[in-house]
C-alpha atoms as a PDB file:
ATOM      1  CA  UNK A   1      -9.272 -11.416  -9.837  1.00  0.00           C
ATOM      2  CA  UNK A   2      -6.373 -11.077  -7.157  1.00  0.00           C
ATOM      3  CA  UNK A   3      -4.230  -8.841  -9.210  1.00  0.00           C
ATOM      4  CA  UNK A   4      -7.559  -6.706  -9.882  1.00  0.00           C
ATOM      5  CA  UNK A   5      -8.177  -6.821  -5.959  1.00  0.00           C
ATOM      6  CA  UNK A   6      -4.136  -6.034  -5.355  1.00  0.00           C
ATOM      7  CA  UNK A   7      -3.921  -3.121  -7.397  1.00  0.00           C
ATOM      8  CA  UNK A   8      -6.841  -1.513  -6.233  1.00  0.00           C
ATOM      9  CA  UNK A   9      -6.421  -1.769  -2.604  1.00  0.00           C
ATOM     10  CA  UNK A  10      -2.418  -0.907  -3.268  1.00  0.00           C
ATOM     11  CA  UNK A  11      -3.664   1.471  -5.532  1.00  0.00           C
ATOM     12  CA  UNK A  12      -5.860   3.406  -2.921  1.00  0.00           C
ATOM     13  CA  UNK A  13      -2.772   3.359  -0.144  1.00  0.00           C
ATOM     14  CA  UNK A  14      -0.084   4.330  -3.199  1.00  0.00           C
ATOM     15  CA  UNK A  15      -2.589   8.018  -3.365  1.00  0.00           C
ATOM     16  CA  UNK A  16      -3.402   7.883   0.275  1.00  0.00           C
ATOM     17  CA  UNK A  17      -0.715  10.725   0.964  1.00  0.00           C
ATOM     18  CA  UNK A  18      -1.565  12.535  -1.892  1.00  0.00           C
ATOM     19  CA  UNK A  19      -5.003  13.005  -1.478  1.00  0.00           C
ATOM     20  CA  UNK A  20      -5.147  15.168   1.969  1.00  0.00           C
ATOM     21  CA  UNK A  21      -5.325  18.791   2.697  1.00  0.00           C
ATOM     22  CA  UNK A  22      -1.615  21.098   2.492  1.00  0.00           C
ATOM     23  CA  UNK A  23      -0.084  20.677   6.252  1.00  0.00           C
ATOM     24  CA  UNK A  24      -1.779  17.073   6.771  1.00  0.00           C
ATOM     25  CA  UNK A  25       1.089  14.100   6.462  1.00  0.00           C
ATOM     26  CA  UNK A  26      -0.701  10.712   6.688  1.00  0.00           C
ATOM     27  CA  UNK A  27      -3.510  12.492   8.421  1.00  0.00           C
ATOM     28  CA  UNK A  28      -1.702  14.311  10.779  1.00  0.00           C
ATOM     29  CA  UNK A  29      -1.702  18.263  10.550  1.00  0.00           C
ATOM     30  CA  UNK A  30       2.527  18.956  11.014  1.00  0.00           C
ATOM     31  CA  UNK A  31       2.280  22.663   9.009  1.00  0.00           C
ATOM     32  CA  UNK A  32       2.499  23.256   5.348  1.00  0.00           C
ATOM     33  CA  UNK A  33       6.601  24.041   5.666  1.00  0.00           C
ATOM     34  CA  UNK A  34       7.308  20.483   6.858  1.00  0.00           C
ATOM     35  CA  UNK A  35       4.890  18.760   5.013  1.00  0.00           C
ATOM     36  CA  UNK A  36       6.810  20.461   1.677  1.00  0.00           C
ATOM     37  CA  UNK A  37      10.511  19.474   2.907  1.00  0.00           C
ATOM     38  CA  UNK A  38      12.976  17.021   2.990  1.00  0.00           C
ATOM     39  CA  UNK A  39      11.897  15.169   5.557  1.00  0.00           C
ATOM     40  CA  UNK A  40       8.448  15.045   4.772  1.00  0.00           C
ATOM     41  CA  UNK A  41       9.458  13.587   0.994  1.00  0.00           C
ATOM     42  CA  UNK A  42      11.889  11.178   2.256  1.00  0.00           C
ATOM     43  CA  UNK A  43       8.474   9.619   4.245  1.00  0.00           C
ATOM     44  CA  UNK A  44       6.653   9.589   1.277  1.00  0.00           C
ATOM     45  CA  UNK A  45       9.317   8.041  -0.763  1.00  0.00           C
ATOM     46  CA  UNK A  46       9.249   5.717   1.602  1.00  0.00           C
ATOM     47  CA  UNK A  47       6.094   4.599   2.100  1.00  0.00           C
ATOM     48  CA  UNK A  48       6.023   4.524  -1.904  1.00  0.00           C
ATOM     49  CA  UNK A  49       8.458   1.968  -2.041  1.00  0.00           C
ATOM     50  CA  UNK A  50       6.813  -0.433   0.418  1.00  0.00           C
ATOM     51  CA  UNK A  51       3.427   0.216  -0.854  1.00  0.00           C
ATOM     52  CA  UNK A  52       4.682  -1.390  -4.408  1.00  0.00           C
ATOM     53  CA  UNK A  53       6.930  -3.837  -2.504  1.00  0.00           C
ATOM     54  CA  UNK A  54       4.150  -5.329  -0.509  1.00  0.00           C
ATOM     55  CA  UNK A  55       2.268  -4.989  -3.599  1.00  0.00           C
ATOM     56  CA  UNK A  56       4.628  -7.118  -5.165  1.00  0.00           C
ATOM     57  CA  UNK A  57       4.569 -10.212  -3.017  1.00  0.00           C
ATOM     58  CA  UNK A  58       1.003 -10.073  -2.444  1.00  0.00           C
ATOM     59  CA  UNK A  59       0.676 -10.680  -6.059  1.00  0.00           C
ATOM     60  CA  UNK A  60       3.621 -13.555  -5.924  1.00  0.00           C
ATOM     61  CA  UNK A  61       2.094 -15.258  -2.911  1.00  0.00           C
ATOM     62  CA  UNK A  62      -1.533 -14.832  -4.062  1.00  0.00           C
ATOM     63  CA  UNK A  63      -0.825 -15.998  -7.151  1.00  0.00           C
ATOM     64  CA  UNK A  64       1.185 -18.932  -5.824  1.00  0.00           C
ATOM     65  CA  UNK A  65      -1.827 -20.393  -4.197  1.00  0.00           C
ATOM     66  CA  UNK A  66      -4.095 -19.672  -6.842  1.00  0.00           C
ATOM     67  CA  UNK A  67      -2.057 -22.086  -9.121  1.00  0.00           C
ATOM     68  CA  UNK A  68      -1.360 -24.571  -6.446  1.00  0.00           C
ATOM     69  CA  UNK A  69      -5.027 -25.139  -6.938  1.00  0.00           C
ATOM     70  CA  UNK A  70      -6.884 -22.890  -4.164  1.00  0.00           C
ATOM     71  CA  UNK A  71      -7.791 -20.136  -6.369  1.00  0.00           C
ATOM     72  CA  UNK A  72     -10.198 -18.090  -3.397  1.00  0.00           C
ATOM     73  CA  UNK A  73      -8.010 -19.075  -0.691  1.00  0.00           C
ATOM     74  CA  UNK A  74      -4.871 -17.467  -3.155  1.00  0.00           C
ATOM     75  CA  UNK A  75      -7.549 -14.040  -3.322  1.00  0.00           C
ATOM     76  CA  UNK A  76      -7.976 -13.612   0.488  1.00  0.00           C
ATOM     77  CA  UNK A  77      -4.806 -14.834   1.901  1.00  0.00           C
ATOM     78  CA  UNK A  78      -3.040 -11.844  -0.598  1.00  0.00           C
ATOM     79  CA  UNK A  79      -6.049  -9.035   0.254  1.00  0.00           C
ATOM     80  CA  UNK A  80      -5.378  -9.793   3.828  1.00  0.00           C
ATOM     81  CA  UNK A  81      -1.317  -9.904   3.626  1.00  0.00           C
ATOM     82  CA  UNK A  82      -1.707  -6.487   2.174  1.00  0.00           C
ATOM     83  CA  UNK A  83      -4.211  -5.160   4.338  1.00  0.00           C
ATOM     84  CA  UNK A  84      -2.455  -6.188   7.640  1.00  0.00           C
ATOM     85  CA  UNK A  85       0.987  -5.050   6.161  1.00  0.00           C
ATOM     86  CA  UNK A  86      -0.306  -1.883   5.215  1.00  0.00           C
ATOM     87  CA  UNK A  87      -1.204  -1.566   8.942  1.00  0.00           C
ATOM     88  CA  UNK A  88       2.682  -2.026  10.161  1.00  0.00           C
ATOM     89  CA  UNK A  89       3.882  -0.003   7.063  1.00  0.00           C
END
């Protein structure tokens, strides 16, 4: 159940760029020139990479507690890693 719960809610920030209007850069209108160049892609690149990094040691530490023996404690302590990294990210 926490790798279901990791790779949706990773899932859902890995397309959050991709899924706004032309011009809009993690919600932000910046014009449909930047949002296409270098700059813009180097962000997004970016944010890629620490999406599935974060994803990545959600699922390590998650899992971790889950076979120490606290199997819904290993769940929420990863959902709210990710969630509250996501926020600084």
């Amino acid at each position: 159940f926490t790798v279901i719960r990791i790779l949706l809610v990773g899932g859902i920030m890995l397309v959050y760029p991709l899924i706004t209007r032309k011009g809009l850069l993690f919600g932000v209108y910046v014009g449909e020139e930047f949002a296409a160049g270098d700059s813009a892609r180097a962000l997004t690149r970016r944010w890629t990479i620490g999406c599935l990094t974060l994803m990545a040691v959600c699922l390590v530490v998650g899992l971790g507690i889950s076979m120490a023996g606290y199997p819904v404690a290993g769940n929420l302590t990863a959902t709210a890693i990710l969630l509250c990294a996501f926020a600084v990210l």
